[in-house]
N, C-alpha and C. Protein backbone atom coordinates (compact mmCIF):
# COMPACT_ATOMS: atom_id res chain seq x y z
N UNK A 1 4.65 28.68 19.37
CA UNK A 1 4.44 28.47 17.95
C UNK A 1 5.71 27.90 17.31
N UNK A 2 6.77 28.54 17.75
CA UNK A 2 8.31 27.49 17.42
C UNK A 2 8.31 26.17 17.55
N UNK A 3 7.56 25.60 18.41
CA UNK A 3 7.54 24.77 18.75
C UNK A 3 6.79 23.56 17.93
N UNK A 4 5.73 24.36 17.46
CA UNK A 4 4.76 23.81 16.25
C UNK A 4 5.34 23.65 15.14
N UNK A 5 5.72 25.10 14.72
CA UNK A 5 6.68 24.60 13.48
C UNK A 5 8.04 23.53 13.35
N UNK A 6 8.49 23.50 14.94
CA UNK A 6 9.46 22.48 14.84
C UNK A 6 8.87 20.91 14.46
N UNK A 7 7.54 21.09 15.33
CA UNK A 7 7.14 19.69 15.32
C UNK A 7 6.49 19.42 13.64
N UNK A 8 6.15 20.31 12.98
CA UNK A 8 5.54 20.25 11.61
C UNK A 8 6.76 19.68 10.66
N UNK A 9 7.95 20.55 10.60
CA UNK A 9 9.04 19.88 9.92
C UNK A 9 9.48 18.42 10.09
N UNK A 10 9.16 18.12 11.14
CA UNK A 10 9.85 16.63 11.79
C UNK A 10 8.76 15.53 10.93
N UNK A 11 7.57 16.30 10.95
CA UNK A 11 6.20 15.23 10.41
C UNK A 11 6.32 15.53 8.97
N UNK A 12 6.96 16.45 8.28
CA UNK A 12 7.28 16.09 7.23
C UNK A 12 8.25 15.70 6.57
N UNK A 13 9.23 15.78 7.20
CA UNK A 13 10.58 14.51 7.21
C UNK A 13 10.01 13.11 7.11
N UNK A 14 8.97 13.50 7.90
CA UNK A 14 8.95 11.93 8.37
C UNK A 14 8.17 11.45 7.23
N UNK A 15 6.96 12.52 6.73
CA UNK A 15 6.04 11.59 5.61
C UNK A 15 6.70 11.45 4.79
N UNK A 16 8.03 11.86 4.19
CA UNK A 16 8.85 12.01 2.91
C UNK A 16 9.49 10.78 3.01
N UNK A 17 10.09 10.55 4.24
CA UNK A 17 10.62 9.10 4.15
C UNK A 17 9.62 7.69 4.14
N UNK A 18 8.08 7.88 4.20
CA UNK A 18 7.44 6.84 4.54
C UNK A 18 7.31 6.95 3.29
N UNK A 19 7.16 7.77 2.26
CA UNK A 19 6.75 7.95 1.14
C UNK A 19 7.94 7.20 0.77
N UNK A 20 9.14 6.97 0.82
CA UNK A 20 10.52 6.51 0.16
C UNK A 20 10.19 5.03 0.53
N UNK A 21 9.90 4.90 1.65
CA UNK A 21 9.59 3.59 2.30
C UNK A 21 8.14 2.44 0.92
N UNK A 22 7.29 3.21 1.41
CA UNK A 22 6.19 2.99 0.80
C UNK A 22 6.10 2.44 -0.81
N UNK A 23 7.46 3.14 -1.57
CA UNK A 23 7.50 3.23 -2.78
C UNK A 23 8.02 1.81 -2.98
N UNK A 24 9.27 1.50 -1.79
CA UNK A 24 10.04 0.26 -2.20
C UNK A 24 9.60 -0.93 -1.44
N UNK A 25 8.33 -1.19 -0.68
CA UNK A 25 7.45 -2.31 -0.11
C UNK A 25 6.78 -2.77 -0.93
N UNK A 26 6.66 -3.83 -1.16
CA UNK A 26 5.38 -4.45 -1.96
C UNK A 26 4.53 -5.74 -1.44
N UNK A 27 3.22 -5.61 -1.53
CA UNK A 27 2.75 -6.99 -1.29
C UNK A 27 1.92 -7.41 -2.04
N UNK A 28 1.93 -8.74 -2.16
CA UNK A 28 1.43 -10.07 -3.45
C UNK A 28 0.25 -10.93 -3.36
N UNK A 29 -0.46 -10.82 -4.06
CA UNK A 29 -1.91 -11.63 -3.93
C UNK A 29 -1.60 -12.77 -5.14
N UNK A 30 -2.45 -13.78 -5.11
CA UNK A 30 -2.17 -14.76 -6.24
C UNK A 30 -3.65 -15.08 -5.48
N UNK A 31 -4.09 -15.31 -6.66
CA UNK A 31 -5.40 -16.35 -6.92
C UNK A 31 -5.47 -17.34 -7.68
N UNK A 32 -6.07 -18.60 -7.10
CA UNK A 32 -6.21 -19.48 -7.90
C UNK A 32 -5.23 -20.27 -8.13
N UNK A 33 -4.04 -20.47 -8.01
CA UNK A 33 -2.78 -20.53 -8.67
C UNK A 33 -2.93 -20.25 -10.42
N UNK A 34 -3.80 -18.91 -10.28
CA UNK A 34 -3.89 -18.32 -11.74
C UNK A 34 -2.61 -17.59 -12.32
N UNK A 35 -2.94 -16.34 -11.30
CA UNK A 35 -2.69 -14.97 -11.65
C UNK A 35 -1.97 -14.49 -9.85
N UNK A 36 -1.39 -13.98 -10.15
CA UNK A 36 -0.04 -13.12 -8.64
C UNK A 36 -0.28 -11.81 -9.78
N UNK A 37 -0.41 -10.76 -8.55
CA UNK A 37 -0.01 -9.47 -9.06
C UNK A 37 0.64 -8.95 -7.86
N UNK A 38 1.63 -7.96 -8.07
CA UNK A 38 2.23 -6.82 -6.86
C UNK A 38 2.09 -5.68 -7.27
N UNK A 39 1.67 -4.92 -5.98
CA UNK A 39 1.79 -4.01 -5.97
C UNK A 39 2.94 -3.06 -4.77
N UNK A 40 2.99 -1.88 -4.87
CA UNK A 40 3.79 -1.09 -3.83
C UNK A 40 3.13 -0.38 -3.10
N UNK A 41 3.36 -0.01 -2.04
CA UNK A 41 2.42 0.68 -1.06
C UNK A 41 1.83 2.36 -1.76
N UNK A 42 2.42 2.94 -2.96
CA UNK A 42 1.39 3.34 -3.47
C UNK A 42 1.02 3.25 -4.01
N UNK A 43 0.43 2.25 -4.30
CA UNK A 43 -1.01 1.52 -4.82
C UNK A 43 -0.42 1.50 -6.51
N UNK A 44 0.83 1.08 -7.02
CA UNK A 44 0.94 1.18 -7.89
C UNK A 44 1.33 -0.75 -8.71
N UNK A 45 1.10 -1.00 -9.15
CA UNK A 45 0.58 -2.28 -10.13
C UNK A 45 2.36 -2.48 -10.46
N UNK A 46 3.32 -3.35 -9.86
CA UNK A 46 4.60 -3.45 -10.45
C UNK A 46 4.54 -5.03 -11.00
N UNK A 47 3.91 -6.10 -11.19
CA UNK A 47 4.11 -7.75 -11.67
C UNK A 47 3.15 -8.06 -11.33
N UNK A 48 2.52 -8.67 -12.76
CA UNK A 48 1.34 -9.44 -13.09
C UNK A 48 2.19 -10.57 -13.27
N UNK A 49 1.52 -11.64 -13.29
CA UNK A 49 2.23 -13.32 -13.53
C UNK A 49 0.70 -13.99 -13.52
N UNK A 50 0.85 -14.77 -14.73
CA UNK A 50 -0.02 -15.57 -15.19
C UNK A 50 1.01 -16.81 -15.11
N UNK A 51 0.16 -17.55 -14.22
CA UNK A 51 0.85 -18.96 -13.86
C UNK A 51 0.58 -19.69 -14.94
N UNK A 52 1.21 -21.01 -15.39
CA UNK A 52 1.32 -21.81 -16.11
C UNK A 52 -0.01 -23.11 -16.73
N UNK A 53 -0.59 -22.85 -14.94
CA UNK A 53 -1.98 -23.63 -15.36
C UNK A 53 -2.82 -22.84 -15.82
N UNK A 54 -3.32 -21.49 -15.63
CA UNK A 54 -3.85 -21.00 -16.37
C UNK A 54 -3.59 -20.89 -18.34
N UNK A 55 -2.69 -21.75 -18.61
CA UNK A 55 -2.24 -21.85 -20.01
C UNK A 55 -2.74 -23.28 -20.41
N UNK A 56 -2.32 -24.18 -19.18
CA UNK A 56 -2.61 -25.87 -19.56
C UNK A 56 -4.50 -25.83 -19.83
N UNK A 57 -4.62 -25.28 -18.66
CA UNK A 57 -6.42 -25.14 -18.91
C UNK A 57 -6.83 -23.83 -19.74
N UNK A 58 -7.85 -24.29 -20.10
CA UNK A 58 -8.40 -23.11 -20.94
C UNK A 58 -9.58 -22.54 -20.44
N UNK A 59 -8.88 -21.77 -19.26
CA UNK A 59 -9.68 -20.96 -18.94
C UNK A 59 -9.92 -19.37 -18.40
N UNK A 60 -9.62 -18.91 -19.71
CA UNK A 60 -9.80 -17.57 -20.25
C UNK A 60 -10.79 -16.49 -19.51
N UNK A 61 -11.99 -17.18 -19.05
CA UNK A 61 -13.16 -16.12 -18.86
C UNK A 61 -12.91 -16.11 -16.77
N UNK A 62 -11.76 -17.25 -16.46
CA UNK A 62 -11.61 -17.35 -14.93
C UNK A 62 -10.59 -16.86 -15.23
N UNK A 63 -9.30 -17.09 -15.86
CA UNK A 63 -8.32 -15.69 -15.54
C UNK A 63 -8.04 -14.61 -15.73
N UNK A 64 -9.53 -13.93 -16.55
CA UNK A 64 -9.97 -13.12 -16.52
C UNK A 64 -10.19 -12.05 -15.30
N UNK A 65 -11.01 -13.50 -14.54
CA UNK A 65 -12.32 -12.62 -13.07
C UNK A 65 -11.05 -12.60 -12.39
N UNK A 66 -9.70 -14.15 -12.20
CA UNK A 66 -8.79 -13.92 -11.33
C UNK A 66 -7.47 -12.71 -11.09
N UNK A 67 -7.54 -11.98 -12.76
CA UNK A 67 -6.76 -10.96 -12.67
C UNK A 67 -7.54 -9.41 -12.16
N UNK A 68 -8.52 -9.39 -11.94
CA UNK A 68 -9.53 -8.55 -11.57
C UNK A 68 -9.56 -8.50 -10.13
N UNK A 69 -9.92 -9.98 -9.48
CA UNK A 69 -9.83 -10.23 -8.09
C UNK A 69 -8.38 -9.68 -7.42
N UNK A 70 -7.21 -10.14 -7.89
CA UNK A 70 -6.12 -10.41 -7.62
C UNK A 70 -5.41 -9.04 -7.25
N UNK A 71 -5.86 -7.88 -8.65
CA UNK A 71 -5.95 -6.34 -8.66
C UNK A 71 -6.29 -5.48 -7.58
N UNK A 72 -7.73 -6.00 -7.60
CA UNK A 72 -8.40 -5.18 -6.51
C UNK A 72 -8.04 -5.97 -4.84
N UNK A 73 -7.72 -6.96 -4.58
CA UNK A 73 -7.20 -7.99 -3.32
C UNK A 73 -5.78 -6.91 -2.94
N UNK A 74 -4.90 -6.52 -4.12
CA UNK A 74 -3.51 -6.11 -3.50
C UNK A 74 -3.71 -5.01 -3.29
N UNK A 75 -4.67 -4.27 -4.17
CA UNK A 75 -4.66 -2.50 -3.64
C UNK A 75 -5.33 -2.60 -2.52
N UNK A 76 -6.19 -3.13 -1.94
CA UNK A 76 -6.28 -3.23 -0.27
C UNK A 76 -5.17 -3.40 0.64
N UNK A 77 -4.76 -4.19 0.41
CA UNK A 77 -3.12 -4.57 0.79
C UNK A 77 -2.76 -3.69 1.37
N UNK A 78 -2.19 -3.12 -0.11
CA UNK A 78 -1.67 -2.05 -0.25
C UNK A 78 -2.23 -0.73 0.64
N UNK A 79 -3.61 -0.63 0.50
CA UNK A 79 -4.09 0.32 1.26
C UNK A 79 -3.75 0.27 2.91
N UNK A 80 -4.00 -1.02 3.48
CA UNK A 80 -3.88 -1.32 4.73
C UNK A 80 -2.57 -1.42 5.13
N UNK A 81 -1.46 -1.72 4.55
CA UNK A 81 -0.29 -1.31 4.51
C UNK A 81 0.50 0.14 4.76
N UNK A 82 -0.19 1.09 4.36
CA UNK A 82 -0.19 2.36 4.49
C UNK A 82 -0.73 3.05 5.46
N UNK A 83 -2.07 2.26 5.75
CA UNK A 83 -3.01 2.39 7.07
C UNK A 83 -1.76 2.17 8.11
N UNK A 84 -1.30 1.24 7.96
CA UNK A 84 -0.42 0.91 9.27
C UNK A 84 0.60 1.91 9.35
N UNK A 85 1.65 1.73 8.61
CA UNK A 85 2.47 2.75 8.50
C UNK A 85 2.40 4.39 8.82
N UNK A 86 1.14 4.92 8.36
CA UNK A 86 0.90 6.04 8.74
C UNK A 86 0.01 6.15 10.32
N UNK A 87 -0.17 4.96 11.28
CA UNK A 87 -0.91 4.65 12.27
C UNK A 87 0.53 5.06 12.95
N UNK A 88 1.76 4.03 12.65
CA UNK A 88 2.68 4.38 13.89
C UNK A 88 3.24 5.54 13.86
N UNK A 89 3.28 6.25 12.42
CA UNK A 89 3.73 7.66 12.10
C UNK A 89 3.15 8.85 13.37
N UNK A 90 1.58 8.77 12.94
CA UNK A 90 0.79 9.28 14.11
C UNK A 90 1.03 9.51 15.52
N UNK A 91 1.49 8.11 15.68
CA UNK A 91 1.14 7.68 17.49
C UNK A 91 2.75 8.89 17.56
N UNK A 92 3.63 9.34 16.63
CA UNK A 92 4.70 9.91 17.25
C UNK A 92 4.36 11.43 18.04
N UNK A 93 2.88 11.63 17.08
CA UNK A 93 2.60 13.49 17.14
C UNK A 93 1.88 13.29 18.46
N UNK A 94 2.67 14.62 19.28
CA UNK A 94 1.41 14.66 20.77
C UNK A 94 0.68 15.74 19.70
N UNK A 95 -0.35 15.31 20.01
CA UNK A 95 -1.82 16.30 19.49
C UNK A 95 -2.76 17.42 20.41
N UNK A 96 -1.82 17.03 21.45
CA UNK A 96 -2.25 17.75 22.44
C UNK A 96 -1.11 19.00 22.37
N UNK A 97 -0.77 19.11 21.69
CA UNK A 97 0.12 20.46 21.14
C UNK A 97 -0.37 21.45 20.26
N UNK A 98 -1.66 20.45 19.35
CA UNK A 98 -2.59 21.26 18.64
C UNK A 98 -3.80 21.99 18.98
N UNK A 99 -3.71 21.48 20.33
CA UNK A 99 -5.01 21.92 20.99
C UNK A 99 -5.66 23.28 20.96
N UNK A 100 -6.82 23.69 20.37
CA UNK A 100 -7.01 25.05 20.19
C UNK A 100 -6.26 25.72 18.65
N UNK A 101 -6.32 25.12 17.70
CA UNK A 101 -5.61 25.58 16.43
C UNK A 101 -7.07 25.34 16.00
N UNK A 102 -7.50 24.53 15.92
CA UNK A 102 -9.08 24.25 15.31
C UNK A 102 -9.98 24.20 16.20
């Protein structure tokens, strides 16, 4: 059971730093050459940018749908970003240490 608890502390070292990690990654969608938004791996909204043609044209009711698209495009990102990150986190735990806890 020492052994468990050793390995429990280490996995939460570890999520604390992915969490530190996570906070300062970001990735960028742009649509259209409308609208770019970023976000950070937790899923948090840091730069909207409304490009310049969306000003020359007038079109209000598309950079509308494109800031919508652009939103929901990075929080996937974002999601799958985290997917990964917490994938190689994983592969560190033998689970075969848990065997018989559940």
């Amino acid at each position: 059971m020492k052994g468990f608890n050793e390995m429990l502390k280490h996995f939460k070292s570890d999520l604390e730093t992915l969490h530190n990690q996570l906070k300062e990654k970001t990735v960028e969608v742009s649509i259209d050459e409308l609208v770019s938004v970023t976000a950070n791996g937790l899923q948090e909204i840091h730069d909207v940018k409304i490009h310049s043609k969306a000003f020359s044209e007038n079109l209000r009711e598309d950079l509308e749908k494109a800031i919508v698209k652009a939103c929901n495009e990075v929080m996937a990102e974002a999601r799958k970003m985290v997917k990964d990150k917490l994938g190689k986190l994983t592969e560190e735990i033998d689970l075969k240490n848990l065997e018989g806890l559940f």
